[in-house]
C-alpha atoms as a PDB file:
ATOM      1  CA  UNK A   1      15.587   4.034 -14.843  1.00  0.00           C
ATOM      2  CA  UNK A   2      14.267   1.049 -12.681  1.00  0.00           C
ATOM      3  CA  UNK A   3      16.697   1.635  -9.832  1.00  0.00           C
ATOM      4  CA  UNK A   4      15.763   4.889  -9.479  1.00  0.00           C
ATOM      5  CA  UNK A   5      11.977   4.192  -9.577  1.00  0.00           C
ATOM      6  CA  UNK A   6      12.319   2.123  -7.299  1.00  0.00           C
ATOM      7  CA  UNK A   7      13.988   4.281  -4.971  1.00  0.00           C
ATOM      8  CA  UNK A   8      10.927   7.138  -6.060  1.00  0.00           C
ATOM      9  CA  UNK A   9       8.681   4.457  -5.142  1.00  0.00           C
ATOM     10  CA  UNK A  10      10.033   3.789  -1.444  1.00  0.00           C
ATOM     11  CA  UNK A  11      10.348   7.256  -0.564  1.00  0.00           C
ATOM     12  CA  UNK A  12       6.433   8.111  -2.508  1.00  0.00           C
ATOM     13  CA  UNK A  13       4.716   5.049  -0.851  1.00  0.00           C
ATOM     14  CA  UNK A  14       6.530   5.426   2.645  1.00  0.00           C
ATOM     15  CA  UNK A  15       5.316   9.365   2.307  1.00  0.00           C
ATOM     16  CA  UNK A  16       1.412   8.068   2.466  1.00  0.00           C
ATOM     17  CA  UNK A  17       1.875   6.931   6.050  1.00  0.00           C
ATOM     18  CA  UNK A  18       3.366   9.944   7.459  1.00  0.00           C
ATOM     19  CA  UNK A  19       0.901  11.967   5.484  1.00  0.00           C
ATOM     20  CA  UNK A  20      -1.537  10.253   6.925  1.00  0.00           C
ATOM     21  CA  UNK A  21      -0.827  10.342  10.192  1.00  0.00           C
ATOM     22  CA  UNK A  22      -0.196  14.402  10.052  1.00  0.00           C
ATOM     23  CA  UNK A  23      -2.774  15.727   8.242  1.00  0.00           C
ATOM     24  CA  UNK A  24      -5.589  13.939  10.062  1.00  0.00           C
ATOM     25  CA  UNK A  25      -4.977  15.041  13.448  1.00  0.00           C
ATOM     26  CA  UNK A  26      -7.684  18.229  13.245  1.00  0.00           C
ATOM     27  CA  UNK A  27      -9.609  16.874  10.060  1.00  0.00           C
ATOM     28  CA  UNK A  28     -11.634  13.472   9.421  1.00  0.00           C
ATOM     29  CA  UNK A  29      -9.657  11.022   7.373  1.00  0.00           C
ATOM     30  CA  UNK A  30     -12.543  10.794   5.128  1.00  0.00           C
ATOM     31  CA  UNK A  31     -12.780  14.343   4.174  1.00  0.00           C
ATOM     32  CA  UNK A  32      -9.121  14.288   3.284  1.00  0.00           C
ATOM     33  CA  UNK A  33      -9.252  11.571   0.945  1.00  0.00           C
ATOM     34  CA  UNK A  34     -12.621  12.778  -0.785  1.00  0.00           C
ATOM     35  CA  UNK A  35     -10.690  15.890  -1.399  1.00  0.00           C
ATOM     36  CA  UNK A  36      -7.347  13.730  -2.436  1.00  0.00           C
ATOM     37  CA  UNK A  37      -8.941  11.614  -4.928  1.00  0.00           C
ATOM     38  CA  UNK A  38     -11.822  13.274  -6.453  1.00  0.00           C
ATOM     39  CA  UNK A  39     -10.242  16.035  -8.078  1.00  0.00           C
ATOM     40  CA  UNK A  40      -7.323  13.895  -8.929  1.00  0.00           C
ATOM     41  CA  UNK A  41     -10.120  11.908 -11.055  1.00  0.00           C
ATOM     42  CA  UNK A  42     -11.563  14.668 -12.453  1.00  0.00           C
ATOM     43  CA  UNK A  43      -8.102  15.269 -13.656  1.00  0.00           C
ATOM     44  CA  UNK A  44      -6.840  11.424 -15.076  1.00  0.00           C
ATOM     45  CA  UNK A  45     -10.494  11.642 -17.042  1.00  0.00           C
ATOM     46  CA  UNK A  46      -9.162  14.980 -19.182  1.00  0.00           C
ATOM     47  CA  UNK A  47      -5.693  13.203 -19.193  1.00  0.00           C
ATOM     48  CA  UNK A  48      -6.655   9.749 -20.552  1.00  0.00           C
ATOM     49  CA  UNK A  49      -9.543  11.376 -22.987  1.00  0.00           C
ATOM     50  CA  UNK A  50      -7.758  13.989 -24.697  1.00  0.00           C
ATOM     51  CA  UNK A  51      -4.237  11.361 -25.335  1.00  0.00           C
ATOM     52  CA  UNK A  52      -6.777   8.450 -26.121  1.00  0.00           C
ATOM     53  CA  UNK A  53      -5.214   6.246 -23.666  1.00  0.00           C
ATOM     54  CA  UNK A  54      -8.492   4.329 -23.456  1.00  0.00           C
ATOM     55  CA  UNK A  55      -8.750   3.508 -27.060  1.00  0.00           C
ATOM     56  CA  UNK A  56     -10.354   0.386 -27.582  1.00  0.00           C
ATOM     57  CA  UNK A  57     -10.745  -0.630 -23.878  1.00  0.00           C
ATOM     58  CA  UNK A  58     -13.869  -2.329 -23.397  1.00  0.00           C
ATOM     59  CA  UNK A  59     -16.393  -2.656 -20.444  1.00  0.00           C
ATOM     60  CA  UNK A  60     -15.317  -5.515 -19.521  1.00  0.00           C
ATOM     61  CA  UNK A  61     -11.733  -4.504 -19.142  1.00  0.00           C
ATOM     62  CA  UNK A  62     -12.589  -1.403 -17.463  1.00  0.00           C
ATOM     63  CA  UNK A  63     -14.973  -3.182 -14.758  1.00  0.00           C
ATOM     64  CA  UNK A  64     -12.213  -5.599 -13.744  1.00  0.00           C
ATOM     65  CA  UNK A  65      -9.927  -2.918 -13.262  1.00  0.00           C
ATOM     66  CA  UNK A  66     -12.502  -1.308 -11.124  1.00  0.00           C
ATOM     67  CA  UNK A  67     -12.534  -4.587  -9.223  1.00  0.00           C
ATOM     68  CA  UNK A  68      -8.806  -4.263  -8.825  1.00  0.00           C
ATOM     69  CA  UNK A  69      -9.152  -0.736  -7.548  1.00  0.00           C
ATOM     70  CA  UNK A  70     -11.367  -1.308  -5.344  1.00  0.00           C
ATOM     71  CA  UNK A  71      -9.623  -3.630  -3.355  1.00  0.00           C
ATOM     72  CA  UNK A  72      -5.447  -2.373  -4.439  1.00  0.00           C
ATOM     73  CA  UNK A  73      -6.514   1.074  -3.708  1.00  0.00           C
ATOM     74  CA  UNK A  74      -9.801   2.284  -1.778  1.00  0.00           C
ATOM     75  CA  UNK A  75      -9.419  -0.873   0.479  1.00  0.00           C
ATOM     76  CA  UNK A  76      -5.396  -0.383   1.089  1.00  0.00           C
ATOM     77  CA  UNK A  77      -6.221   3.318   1.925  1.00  0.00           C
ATOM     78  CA  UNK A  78      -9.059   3.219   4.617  1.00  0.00           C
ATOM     79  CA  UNK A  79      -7.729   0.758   6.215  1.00  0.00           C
ATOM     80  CA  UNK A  80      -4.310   2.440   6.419  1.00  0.00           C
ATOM     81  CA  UNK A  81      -5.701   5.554   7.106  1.00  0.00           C
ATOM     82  CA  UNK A  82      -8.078   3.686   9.940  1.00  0.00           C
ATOM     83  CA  UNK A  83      -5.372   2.336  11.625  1.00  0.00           C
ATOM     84  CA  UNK A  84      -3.505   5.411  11.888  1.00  0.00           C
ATOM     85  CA  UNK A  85      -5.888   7.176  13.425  1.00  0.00           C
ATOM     86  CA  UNK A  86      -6.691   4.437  15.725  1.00  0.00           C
ATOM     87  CA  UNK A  87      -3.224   5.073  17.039  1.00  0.00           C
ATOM     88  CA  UNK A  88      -0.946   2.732  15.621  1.00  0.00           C
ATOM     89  CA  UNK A  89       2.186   3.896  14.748  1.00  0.00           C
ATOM     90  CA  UNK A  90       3.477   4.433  10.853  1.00  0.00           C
ATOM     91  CA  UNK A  91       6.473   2.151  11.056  1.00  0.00           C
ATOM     92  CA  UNK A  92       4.103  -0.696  12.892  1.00  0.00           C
ATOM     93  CA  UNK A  93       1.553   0.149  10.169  1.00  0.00           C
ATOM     94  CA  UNK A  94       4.070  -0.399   7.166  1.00  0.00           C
ATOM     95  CA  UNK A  95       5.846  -3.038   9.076  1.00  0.00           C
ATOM     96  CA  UNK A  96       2.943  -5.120   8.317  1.00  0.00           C
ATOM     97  CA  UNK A  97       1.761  -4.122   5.031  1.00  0.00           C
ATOM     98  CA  UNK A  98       5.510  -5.301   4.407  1.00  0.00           C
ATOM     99  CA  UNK A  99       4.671  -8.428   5.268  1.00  0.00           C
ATOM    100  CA  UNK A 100       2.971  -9.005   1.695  1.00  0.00           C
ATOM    101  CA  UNK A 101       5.856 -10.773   0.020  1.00  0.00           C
ATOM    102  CA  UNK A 102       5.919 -13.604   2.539  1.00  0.00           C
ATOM    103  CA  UNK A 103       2.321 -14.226   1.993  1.00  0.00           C
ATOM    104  CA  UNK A 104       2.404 -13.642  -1.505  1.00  0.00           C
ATOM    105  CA  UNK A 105       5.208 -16.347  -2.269  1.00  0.00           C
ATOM    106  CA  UNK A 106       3.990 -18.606   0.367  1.00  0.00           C
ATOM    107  CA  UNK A 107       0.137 -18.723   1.401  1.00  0.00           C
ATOM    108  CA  UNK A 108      -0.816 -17.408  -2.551  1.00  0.00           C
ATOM    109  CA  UNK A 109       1.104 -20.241  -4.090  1.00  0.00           C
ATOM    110  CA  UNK A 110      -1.299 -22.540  -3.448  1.00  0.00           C
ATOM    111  CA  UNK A 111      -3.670 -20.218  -5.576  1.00  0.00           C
ATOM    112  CA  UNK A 112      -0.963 -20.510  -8.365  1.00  0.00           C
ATOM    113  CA  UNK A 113      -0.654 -24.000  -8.308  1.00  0.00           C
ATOM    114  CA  UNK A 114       2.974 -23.365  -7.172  1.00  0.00           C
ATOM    115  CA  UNK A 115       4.422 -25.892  -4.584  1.00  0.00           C
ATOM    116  CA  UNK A 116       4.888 -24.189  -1.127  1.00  0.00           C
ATOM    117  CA  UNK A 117       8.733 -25.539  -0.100  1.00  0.00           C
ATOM    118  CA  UNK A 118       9.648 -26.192   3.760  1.00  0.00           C
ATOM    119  CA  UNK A 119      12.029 -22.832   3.935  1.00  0.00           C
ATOM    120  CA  UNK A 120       9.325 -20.427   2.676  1.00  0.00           C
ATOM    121  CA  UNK A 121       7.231 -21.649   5.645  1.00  0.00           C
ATOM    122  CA  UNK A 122      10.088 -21.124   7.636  1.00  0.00           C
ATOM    123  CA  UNK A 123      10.202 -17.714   6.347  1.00  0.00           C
ATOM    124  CA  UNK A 124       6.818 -17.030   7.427  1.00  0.00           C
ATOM    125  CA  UNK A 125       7.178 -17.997  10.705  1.00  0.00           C
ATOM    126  CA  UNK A 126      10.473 -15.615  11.035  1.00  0.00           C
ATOM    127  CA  UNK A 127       8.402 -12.944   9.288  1.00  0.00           C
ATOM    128  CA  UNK A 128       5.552 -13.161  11.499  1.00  0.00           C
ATOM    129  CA  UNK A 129       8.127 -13.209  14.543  1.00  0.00           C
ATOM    130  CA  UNK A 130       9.092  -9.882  13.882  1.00  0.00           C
ATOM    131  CA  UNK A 131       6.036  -8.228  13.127  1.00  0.00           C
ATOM    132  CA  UNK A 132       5.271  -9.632  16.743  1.00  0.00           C
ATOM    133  CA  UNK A 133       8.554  -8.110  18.282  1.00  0.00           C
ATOM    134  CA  UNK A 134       7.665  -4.586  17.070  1.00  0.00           C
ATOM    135  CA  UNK A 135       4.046  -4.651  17.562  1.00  0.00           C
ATOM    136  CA  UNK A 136       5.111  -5.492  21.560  1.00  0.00           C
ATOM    137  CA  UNK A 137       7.901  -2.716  21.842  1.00  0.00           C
ATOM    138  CA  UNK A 138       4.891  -0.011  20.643  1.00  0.00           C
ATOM    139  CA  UNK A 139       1.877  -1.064  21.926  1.00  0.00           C
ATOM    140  CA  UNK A 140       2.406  -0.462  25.471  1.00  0.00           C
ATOM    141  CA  UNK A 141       3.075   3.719  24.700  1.00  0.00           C
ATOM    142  CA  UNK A 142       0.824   3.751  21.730  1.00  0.00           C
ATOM    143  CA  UNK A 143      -2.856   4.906  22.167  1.00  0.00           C
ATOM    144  CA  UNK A 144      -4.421   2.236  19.501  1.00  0.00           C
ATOM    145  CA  UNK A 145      -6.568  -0.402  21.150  1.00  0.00           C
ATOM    146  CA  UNK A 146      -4.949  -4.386  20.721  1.00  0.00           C
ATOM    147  CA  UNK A 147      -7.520  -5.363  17.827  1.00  0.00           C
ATOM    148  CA  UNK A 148      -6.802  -2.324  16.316  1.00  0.00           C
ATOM    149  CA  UNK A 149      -3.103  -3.708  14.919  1.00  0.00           C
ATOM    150  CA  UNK A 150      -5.643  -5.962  12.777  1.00  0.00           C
ATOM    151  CA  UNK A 151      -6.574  -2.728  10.257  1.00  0.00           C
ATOM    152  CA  UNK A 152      -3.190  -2.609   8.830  1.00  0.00           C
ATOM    153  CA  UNK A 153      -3.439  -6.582   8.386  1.00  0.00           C
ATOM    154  CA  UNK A 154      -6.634  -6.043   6.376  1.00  0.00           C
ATOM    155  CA  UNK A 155      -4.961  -2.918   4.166  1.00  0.00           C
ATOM    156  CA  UNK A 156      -2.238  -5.858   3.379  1.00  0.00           C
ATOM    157  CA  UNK A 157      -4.813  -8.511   2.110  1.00  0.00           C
ATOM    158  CA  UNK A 158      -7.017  -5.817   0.084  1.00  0.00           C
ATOM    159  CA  UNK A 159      -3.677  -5.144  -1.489  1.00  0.00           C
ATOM    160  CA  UNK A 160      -2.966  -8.580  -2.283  1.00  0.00           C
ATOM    161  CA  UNK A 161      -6.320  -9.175  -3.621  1.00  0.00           C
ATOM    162  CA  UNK A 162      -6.331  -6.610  -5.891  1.00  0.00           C
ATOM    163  CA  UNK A 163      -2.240  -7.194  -6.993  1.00  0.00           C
ATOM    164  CA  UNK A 164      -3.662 -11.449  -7.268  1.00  0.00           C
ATOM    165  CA  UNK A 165      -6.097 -10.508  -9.834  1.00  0.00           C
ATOM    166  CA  UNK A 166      -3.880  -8.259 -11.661  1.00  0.00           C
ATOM    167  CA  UNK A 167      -1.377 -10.334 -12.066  1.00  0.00           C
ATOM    168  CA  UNK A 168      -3.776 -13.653 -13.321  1.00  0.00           C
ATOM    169  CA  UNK A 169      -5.959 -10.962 -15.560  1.00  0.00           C
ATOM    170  CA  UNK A 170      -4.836 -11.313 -19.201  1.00  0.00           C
ATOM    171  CA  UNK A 171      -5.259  -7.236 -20.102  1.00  0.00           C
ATOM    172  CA  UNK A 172      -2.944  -5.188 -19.704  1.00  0.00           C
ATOM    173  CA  UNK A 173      -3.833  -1.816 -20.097  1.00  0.00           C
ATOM    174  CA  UNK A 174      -1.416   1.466 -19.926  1.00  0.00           C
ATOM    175  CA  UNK A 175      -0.561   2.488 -16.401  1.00  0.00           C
ATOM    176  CA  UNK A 176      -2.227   5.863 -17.179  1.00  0.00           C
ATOM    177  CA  UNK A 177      -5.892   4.163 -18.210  1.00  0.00           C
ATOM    178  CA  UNK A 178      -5.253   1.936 -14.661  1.00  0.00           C
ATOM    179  CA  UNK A 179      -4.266   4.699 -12.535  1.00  0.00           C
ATOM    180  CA  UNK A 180      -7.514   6.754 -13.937  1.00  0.00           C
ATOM    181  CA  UNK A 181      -9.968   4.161 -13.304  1.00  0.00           C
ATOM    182  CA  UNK A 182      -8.819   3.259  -9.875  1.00  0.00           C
ATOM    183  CA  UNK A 183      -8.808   6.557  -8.883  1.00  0.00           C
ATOM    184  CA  UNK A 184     -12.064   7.142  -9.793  1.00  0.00           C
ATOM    185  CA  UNK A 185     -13.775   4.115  -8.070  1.00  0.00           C
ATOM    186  CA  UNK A 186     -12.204   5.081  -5.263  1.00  0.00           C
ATOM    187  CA  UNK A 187     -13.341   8.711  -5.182  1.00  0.00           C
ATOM    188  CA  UNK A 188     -16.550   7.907  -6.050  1.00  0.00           C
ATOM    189  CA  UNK A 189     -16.631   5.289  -3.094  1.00  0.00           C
ATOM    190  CA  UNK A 190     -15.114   8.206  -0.916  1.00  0.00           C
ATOM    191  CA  UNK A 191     -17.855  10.451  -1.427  1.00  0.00           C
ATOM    192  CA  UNK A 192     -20.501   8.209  -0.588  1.00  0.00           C
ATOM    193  CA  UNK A 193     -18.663   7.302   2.645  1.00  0.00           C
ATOM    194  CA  UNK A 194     -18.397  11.001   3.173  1.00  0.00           C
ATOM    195  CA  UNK A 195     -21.716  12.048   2.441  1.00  0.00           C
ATOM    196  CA  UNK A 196     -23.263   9.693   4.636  1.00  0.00           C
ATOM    197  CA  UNK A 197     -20.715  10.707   7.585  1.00  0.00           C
ATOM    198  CA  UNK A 198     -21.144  14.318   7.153  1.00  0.00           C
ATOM    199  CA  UNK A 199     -17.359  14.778   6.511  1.00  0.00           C
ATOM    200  CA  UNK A 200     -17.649  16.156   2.883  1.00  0.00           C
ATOM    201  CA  UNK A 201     -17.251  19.879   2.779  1.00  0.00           C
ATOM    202  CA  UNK A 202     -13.379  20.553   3.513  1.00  0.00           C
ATOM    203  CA  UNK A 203     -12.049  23.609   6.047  1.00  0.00           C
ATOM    204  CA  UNK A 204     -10.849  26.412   4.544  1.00  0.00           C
ATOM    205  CA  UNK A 205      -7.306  26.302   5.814  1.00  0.00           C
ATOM    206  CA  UNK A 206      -4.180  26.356   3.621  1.00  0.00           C
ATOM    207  CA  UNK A 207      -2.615  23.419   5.782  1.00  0.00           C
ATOM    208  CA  UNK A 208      -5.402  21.402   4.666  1.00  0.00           C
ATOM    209  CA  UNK A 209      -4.761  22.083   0.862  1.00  0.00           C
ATOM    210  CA  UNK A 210      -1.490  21.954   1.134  1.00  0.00           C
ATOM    211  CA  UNK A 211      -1.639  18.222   2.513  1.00  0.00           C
ATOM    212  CA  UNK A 212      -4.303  16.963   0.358  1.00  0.00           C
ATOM    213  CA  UNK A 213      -2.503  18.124  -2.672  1.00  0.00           C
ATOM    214  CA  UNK A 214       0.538  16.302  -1.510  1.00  0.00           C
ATOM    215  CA  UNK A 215      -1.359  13.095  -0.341  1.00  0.00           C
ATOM    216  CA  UNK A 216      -2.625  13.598  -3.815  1.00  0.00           C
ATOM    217  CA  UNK A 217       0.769  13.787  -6.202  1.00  0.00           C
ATOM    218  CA  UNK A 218       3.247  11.829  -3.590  1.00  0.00           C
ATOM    219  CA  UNK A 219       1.479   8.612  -2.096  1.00  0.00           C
ATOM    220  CA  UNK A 220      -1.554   8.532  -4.851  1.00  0.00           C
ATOM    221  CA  UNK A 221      -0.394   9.721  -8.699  1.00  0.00           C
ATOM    222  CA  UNK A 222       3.435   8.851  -8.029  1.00  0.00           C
ATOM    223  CA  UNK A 223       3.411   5.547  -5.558  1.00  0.00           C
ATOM    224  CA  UNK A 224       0.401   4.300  -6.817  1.00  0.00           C
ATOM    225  CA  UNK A 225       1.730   5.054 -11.087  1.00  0.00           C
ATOM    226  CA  UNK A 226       5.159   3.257  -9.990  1.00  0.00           C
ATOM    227  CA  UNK A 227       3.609   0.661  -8.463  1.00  0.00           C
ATOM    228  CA  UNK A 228       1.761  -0.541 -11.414  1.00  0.00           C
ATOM    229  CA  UNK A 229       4.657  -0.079 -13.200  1.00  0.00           C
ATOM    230  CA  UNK A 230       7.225  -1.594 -11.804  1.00  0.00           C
ATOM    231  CA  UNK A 231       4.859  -4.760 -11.044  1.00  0.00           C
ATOM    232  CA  UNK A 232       5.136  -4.932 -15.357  1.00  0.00           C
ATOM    233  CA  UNK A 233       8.946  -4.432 -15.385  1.00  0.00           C
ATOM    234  CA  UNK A 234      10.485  -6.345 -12.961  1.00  0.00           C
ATOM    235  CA  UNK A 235       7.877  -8.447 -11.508  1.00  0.00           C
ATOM    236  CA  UNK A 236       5.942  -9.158  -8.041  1.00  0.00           C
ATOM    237  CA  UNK A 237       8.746 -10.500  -6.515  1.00  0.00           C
ATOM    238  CA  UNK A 238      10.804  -7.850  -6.096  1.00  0.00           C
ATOM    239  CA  UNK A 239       8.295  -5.513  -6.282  1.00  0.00           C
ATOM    240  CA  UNK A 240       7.478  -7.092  -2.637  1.00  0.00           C
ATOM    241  CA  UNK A 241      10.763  -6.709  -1.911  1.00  0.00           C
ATOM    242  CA  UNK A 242      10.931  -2.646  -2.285  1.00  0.00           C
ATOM    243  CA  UNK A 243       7.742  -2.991  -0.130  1.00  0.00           C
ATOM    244  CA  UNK A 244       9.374  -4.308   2.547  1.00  0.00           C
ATOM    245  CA  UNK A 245      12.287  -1.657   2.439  1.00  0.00           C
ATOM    246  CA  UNK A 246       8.636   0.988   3.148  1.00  0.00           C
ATOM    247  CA  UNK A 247       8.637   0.029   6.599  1.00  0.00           C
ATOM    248  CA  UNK A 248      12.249   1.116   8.277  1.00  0.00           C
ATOM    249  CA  UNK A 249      12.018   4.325   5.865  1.00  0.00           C
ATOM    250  CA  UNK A 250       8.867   5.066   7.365  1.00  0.00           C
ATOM    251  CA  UNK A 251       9.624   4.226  10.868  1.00  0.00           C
ATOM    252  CA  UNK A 252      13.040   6.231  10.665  1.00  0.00           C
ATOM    253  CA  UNK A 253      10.278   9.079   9.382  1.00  0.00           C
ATOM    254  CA  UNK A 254       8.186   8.794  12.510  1.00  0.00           C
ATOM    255  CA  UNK A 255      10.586   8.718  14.923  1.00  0.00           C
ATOM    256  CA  UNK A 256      12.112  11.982  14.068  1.00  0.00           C
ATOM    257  CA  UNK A 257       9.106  13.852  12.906  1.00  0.00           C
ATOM    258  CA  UNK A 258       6.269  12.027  14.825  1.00  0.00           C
ATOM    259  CA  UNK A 259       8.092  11.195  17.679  1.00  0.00           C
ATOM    260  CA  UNK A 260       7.568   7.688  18.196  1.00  0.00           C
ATOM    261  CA  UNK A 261       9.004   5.003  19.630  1.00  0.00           C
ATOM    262  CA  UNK A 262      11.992   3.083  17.650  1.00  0.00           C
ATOM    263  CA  UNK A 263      13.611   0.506  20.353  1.00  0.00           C
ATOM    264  CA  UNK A 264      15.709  -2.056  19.938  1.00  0.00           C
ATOM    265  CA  UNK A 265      12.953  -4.533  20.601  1.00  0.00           C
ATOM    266  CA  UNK A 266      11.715  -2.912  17.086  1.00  0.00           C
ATOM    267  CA  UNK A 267      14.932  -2.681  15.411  1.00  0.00           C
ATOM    268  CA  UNK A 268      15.207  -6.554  15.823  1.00  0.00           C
ATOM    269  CA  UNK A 269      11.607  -7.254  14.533  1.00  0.00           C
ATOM    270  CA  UNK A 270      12.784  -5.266  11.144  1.00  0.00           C
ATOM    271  CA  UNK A 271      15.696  -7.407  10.981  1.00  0.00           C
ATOM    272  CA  UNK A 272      13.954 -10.804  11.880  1.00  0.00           C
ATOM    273  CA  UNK A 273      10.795  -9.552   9.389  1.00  0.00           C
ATOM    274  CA  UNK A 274      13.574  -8.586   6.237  1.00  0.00           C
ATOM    275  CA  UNK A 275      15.238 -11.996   7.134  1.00  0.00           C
ATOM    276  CA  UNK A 276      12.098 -13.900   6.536  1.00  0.00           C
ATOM    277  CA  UNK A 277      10.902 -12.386   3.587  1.00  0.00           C
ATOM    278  CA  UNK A 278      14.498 -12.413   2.091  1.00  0.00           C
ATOM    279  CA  UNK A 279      14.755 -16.455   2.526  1.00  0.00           C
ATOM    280  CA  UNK A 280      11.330 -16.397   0.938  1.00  0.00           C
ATOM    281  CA  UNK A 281      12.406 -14.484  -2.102  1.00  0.00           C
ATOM    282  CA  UNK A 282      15.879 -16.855  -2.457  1.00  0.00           C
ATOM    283  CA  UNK A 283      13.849 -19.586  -2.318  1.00  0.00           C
ATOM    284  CA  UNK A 284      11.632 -18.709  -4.914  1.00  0.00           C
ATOM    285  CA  UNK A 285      14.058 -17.059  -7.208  1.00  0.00           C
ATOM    286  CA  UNK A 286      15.846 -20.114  -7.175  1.00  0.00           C
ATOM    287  CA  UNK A 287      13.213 -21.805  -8.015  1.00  0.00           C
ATOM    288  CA  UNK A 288      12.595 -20.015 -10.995  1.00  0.00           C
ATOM    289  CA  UNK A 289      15.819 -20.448 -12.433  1.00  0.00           C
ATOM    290  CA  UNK A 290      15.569 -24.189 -11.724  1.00  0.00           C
ATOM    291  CA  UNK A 291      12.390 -24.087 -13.546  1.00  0.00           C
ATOM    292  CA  UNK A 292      14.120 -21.690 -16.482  1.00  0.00           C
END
């Protein structure tokens, strides 16, 4: 069951990028994602009031999993979604969300009180390396502007945040009652942001519908449900890892239905990007047997 959520969870999260990137090209990013996550909502309330997933979940609970959504959720998405349509390409895009488990295991430790060994800075620096190499081989035929590469940097840390609290919170609710609550922060923020940029009434096309339903089951209710639970089951190690295997599934994607560039130069910063990250996550599951 865990190997094949994980594989669910590659192929769902990986989908949100291509998604993205598709369905935005003759609509506003913000009126797809109003129309992706607020009836979603509308639907996790009825869900989690009529099975009484929420029994016994205080205020308290449910405004620091608000906090979490905010920042794992509405953050990650606007900023992917903003870099995307500032031109940079899906595969660059997930290449550096994948960067989280090298920043997680390394620059996060300190948070932890975990001590940050030689090789995981090594790892880093390989890490980083790579997300260099592919960021040069695309941004000479991509469209996005230099400081634009920095939104998909920002989607990474919101991420991060929200996973960092998560993971030192004490509560643990069911991934249904989590799912429903971040969902509806971030619709709720959605609308506001929609309202105020005049992007809130959708076309009335069936492409439209048909993508915002997808966006809506694939990269929201599935990624999003597996993500939570697989960060319970086997842990934010390797959770990071199957992040990291996002980015050549989605660049693979783009390339043959987006049409964009996958060199050599960017074949090489995948490898030299999984080779850091995987001499981060030896390191530290060594170190947790040592410590076992």
């Amino acid at each position: 069951m865990t190997v094949l959520a994980a594989i669910a969870f590659i192929a769902s999260w990986s989908s949100g990028f291509v998604i993205a990137a598709v369905a935005t090209v003759d609509v506003p990013a913000t009126t797809l994602l109003v129309w992706r996550f607020a009836p979603l909502a509308v639907v996790l309330l009825a869900i989690t009031w009529v099975s009484g997933a929420a029994r016994g979940v205080t205020r308290a609970e449910l405004g620091q999993q608000a906090v979490i959504g905010l920042f794992a959720q509405f953050g990650y998405i606007v900023f992917v979604y903003a870099a995307i349509g500032a031109g940079v390409a899906t595969g660059t895009t997930a290449l550096i969300d994948a960067v989280q488990p090298l920043v997680v295991a390394t620059l996060v430790g300190p948070l932890l009180g975990l001590r940050v060994r030689a090789a995981q800075w090594g790892g880093l620096a390989v890490g980083a390396l790579g997300v260099v190499l592919v960021v040069r081989s695309q941004i000479g035929g991509a469209a996005a502007h230099p400081l634009a590469y920095a939104l998909p940097a920002l989607a990474m840390v919101c991420l991060i945040v929200g996973t960092f609290v998560e993971r030192r919170s004490q509560i643990k609710m069911p991934v249904l009652v989590t799912l429903t609550v971040h969902v509806v922060v971030t619709s709720l923020a959605l609308v506001v942001i929609a309202a105020a940029l005049g992007t809130l009434v959708p076309p009335a096309t069936l492409t439209f519908w048909i993508a915002t339903v997808l966006s809506a089951v694939v990269p929201t209710l599935a990624a999003y449900g597996l993500y939570w639970w697989l960060l319970r089951r086997v842990g934010i190690t390797a959770l990071n890892a199957l992040l990291f295997l996002v980015a050549p599934a989605t660049a693979l994607t783009g390339a043959m239905l987006l049409g964009e560039p996958l060199t050599l130069l960017t074949l090489a910063g995948f490898v030299l990007c999984g080779s850091g990250v995987a001499v981060v996550l030896v390191i530290e599951a060594r170190a947790t047997r040592a410590d076992a």
